[in-house]
Protein backbone atom coordinates (compact mmCIF):
# COMPACT_ATOMS: atom_id res chain seq x y z
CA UNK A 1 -39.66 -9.06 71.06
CA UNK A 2 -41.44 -11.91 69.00
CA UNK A 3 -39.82 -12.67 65.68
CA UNK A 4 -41.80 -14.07 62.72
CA UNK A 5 -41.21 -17.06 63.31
CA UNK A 6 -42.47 -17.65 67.01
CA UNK A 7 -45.32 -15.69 66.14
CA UNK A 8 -46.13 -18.34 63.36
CA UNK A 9 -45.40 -20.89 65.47
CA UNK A 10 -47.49 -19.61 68.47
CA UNK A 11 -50.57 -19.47 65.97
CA UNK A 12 -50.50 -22.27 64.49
CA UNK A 13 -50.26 -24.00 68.08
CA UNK A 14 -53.55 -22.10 69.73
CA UNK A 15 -55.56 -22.92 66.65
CA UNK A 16 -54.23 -26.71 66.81
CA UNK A 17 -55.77 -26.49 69.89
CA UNK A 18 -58.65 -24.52 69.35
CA UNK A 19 -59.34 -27.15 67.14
CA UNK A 20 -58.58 -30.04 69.84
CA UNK A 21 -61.10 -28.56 72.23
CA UNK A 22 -63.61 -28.12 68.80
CA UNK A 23 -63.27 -32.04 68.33
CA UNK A 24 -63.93 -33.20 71.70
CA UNK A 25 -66.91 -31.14 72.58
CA UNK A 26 -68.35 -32.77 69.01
CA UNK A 27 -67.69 -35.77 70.05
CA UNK A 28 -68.63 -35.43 73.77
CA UNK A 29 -71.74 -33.75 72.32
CA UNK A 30 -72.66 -36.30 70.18
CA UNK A 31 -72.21 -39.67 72.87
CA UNK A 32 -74.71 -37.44 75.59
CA UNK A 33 -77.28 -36.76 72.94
CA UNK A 34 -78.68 -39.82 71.10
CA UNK A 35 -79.37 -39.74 67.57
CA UNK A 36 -83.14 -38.27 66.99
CA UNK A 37 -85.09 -40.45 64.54
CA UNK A 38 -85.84 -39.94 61.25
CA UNK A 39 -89.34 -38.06 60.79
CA UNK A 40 -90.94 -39.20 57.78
CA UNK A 41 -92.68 -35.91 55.95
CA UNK A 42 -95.75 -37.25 55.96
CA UNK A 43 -96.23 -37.46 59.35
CA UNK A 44 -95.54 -33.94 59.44
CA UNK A 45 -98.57 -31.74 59.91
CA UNK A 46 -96.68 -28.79 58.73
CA UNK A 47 -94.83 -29.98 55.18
CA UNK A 48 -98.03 -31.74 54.57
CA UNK A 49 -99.75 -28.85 52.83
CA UNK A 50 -101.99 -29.71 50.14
């Protein structure tokens, strides 16, 4: 049988590393895609509106 305790300590350990794995897919993520550029809203077709 799992105390309290353990069962506090078991949770707070999976989302520790839920968290971990969270991180490094960002971060893997974000060094295979590079950064878009900016689109200025006037070149925009759509926004542009008048």
């Amino acid at each position: 049988m799992i105390n309290n305790n353990e069962r506090l300590r078991i949770r707070r350990q999976m989302q520790r590393r839920i968290s971990d794995v969270v991180a490094e897919r960002r971060r893997t993520r974000l060094l295979e895609k590079p950064p878009e550029p900016p689109v200025e809203p006037s070149a925009d077709p759509q926004l542009s509106t008048v």
